[in-house]
N, C-alpha and C. Protein backbone atom coordinates (compact mmCIF):
# COMPACT_ATOMS: atom_id res chain seq x y z
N UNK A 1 0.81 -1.20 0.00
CA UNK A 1 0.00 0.00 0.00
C UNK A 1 0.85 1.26 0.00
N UNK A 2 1.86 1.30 0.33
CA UNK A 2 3.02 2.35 0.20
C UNK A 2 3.49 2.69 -0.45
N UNK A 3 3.48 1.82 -1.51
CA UNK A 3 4.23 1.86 -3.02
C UNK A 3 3.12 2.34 -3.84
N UNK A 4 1.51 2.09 -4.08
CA UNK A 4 0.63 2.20 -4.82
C UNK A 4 0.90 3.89 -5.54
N UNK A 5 0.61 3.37 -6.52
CA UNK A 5 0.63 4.72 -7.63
C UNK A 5 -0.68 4.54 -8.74
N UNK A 6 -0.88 5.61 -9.39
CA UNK A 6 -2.10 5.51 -10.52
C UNK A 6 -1.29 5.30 -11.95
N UNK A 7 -1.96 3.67 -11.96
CA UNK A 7 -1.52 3.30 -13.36
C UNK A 7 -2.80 3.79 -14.34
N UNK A 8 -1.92 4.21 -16.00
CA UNK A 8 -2.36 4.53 -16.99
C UNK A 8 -2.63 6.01 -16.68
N UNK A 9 -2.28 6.75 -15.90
CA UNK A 9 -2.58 8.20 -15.70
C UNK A 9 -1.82 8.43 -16.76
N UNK A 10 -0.70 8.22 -17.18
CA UNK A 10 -0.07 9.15 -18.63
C UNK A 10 -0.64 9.12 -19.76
N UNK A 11 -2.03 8.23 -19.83
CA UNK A 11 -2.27 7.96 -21.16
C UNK A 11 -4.18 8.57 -21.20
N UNK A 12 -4.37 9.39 -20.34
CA UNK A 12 -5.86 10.20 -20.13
C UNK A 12 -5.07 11.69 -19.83
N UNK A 13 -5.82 12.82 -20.62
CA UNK A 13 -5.61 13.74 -20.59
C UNK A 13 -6.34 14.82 -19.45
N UNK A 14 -7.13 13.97 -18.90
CA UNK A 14 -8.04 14.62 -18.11
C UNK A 14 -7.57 14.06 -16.48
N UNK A 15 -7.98 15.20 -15.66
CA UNK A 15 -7.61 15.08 -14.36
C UNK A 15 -8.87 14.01 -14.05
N UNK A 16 -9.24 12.80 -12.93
CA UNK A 16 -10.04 12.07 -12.75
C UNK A 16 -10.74 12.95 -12.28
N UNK A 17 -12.49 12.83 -12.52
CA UNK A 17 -13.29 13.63 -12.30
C UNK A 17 -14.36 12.57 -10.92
N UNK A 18 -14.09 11.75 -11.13
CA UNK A 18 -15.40 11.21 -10.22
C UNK A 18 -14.22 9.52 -10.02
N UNK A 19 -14.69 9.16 -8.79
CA UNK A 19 -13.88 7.93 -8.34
C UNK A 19 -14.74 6.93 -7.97
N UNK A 20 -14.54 5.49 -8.49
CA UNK A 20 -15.56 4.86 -8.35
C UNK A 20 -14.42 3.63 -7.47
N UNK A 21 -15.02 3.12 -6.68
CA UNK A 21 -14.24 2.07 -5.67
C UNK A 21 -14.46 0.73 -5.61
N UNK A 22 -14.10 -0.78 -6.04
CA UNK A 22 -14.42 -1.78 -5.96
C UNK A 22 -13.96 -2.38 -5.21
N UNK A 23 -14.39 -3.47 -4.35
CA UNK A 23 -14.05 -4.26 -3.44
C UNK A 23 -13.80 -5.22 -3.78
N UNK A 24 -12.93 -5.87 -3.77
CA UNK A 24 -12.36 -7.20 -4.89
C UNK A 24 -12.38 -8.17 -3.36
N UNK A 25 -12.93 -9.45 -4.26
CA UNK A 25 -12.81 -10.77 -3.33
C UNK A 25 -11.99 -11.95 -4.20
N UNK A 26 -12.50 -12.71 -4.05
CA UNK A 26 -11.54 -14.25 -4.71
C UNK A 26 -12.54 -14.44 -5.80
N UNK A 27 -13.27 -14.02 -6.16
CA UNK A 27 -14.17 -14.24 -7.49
C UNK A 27 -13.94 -13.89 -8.82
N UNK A 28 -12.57 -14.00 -9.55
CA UNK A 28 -12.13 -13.70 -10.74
C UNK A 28 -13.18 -13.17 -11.54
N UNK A 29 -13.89 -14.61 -11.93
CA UNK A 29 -14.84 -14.47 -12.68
C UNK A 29 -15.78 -13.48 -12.94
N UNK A 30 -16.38 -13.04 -11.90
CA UNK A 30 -17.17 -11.82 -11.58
C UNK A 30 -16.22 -10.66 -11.76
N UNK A 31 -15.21 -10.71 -11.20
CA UNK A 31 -14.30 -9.30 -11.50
C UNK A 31 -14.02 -9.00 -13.05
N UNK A 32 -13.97 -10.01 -13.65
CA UNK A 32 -13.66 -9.75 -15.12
C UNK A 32 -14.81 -9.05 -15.81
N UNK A 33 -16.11 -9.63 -15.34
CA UNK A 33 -17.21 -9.35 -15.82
C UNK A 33 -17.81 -7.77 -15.87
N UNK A 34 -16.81 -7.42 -14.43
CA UNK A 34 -17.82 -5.82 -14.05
C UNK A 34 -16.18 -5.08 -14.78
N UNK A 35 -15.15 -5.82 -14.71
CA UNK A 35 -14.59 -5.05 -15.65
C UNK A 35 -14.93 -4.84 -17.22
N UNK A 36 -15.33 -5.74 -17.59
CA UNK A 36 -15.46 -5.89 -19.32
C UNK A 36 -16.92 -4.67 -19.15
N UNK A 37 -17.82 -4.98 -18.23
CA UNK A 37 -18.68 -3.84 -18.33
C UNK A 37 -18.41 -2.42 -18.02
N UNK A 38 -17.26 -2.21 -17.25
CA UNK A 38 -16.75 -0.63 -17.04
C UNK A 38 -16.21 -0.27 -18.50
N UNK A 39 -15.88 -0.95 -19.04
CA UNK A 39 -15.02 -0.72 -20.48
C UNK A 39 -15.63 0.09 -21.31
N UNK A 40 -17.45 -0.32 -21.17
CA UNK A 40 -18.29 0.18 -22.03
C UNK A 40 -18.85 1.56 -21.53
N UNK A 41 -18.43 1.70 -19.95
CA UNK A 41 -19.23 3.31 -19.81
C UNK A 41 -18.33 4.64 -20.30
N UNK A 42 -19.22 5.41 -20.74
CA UNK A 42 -19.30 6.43 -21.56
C UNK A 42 -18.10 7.84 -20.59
N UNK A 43 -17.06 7.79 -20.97
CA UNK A 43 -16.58 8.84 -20.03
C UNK A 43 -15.76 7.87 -18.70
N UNK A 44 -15.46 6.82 -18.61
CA UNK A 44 -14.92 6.25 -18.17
C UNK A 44 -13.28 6.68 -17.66
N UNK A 45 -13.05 6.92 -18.75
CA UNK A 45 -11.23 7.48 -18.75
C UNK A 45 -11.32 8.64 -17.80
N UNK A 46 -12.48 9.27 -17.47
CA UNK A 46 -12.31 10.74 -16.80
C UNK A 46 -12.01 10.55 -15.02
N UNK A 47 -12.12 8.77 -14.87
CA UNK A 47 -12.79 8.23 -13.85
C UNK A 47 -11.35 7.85 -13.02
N UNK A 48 -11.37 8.00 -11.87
CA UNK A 48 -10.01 6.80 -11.16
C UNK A 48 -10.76 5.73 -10.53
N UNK A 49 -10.08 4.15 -11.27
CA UNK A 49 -10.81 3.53 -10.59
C UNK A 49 -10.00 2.93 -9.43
N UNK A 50 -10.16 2.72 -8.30
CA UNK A 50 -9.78 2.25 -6.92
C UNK A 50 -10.19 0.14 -6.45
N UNK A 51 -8.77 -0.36 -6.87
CA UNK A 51 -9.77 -1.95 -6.53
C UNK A 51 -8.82 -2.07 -4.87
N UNK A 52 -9.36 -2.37 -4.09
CA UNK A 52 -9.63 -2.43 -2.69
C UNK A 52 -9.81 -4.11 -2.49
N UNK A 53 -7.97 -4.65 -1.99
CA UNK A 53 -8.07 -6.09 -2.27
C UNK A 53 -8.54 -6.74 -0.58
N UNK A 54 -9.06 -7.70 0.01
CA UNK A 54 -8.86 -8.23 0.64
C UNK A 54 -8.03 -9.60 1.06
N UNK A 55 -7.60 -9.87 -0.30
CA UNK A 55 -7.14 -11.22 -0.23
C UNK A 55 -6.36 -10.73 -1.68
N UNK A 56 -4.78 -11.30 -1.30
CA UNK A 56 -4.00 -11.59 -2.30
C UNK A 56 -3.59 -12.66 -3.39
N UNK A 57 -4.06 -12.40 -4.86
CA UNK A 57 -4.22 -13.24 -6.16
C UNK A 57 -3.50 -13.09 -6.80
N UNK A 58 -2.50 -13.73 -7.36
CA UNK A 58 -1.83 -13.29 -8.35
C UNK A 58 -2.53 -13.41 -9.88
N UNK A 59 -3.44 -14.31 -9.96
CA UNK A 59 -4.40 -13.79 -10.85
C UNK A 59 -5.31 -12.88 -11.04
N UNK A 60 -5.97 -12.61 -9.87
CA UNK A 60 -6.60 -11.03 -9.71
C UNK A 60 -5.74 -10.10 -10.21
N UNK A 61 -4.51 -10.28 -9.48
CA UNK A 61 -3.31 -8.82 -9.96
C UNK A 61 -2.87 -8.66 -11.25
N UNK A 62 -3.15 -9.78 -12.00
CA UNK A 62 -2.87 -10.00 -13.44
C UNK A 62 -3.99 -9.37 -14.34
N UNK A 63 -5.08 -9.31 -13.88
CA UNK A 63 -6.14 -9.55 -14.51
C UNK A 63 -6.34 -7.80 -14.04
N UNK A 64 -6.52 -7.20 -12.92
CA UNK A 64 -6.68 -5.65 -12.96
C UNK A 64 -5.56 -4.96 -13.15
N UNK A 65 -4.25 -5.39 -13.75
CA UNK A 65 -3.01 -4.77 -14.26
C UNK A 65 -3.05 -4.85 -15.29
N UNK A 66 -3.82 -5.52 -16.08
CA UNK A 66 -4.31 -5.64 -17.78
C UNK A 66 -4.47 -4.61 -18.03
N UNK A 67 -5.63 -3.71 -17.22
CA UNK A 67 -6.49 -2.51 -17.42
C UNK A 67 -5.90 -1.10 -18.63
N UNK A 68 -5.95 -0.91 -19.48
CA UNK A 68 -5.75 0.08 -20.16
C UNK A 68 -6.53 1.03 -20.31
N UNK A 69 -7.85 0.95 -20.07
CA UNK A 69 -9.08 1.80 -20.98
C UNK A 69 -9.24 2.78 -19.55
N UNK A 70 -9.04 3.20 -18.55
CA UNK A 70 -9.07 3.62 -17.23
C UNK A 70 -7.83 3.98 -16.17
N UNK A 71 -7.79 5.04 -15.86
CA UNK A 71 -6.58 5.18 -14.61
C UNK A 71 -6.96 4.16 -13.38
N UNK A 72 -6.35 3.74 -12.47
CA UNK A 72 -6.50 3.13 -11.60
C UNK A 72 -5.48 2.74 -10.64
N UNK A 73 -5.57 2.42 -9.32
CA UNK A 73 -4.82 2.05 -8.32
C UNK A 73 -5.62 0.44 -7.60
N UNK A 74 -4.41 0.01 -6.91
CA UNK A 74 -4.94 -0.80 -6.22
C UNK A 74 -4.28 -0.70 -4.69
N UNK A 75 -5.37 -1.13 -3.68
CA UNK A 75 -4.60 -1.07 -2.51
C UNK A 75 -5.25 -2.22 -1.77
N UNK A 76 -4.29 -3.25 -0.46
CA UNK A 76 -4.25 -4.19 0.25
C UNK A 76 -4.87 -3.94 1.25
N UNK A 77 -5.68 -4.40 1.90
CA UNK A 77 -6.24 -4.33 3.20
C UNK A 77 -5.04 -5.07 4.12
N UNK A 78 -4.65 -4.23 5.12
CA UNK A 78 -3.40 -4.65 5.30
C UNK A 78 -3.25 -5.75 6.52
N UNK A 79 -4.78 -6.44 7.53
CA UNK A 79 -4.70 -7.30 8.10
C UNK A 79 -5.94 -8.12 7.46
N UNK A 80 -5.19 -8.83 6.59
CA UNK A 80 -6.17 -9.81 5.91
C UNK A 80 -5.85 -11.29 6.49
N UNK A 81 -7.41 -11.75 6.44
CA UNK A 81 -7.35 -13.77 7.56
C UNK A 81 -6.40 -13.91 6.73
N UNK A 82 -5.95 -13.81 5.39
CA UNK A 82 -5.38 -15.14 4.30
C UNK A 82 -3.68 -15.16 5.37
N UNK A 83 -3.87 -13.76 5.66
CA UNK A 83 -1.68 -14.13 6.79
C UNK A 83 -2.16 -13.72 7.72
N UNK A 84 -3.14 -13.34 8.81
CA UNK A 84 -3.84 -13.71 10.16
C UNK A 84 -4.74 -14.34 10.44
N UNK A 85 -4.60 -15.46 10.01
CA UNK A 85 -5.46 -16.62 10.14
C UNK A 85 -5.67 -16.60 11.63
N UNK A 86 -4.67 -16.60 12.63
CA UNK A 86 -4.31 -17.30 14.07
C UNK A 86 -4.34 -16.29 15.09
N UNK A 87 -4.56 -14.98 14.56
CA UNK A 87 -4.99 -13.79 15.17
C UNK A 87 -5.33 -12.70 14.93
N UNK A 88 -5.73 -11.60 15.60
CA UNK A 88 -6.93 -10.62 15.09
C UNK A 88 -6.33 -10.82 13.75
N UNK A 89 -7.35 -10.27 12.50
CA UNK A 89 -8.85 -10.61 12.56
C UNK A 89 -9.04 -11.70 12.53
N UNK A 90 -8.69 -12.31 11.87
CA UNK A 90 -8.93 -14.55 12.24
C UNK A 90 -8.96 -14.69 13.54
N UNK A 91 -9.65 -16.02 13.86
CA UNK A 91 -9.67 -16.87 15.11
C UNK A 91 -8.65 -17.03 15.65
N UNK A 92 -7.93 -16.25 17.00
CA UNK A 92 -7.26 -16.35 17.76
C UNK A 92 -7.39 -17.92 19.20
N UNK A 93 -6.33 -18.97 19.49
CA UNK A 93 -6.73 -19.43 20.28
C UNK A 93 -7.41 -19.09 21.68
N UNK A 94 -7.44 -17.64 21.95
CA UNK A 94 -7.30 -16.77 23.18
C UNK A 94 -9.12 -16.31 23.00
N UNK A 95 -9.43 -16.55 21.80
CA UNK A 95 -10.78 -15.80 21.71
C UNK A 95 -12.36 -16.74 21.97
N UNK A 96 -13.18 -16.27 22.54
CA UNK A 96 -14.19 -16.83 22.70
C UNK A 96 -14.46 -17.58 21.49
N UNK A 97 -15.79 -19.02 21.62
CA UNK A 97 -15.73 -19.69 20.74
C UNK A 97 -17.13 -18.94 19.76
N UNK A 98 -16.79 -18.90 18.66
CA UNK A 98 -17.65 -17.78 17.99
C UNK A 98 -19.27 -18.05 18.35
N UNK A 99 -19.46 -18.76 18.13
CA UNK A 99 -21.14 -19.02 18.89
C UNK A 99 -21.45 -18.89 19.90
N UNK A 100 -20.91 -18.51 20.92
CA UNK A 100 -20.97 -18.62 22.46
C UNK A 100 -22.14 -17.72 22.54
N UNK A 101 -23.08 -17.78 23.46
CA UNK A 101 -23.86 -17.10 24.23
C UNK A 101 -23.45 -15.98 25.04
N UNK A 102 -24.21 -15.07 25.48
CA UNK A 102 -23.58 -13.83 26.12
C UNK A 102 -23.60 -14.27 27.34
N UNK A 103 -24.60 -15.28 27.89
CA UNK A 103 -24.17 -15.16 29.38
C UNK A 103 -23.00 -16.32 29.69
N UNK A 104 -22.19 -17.11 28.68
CA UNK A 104 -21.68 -17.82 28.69
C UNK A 104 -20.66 -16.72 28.43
């Protein structure tokens, strides 16, 4: 997240006018889809788009580094379960058992 910069900004002449933000999960498939459909909106290039990863893909990263038709960044959610599985935010051994009752 430190390093993130806006790719394809050299190739839109226009400052981004409106920012649209996606939340990317492990669903390639679907991500390709709402990309192939951003492709088609009208004024798009004027746009920064923002993908907001929770989980690290190297096919996801392949697949929104393709992107030409749009400026865009990507950034890591930086305590993701996939490398804190074993504590916050994942199930810590120290933590109540998730179903527990309140008066338990």
């Amino acid at each position: 997240n430190e390093q993130h910069y806006i790719r394809n900004s050299h190739k839109f002449d226009k400052t981004p006018f409106n920012v649209i933000v996606i939340q990317v999960h492990k669903r390639i498939h679907y991500l390709r889809i709402l990309i192939d459909s951003l492709r088609s909106v009208r004024d798009i290039e004027s746009c920064l788009v923002i993908f907001s990863h929770d989980h690290y893909d190297d096919d996801i990263n392949r697949l929104v580094q393709s992107i030409d038709f749009v400026p865009f960044t990507q950034i890591f959610y930086p305590f993701s379960n996939q490398i804190w599985f074993k504590t916050f935010p994942g199930q810590s051994a120290n933590d109540c058992p998730r179903d527990v009752s309140k008066a338990k």
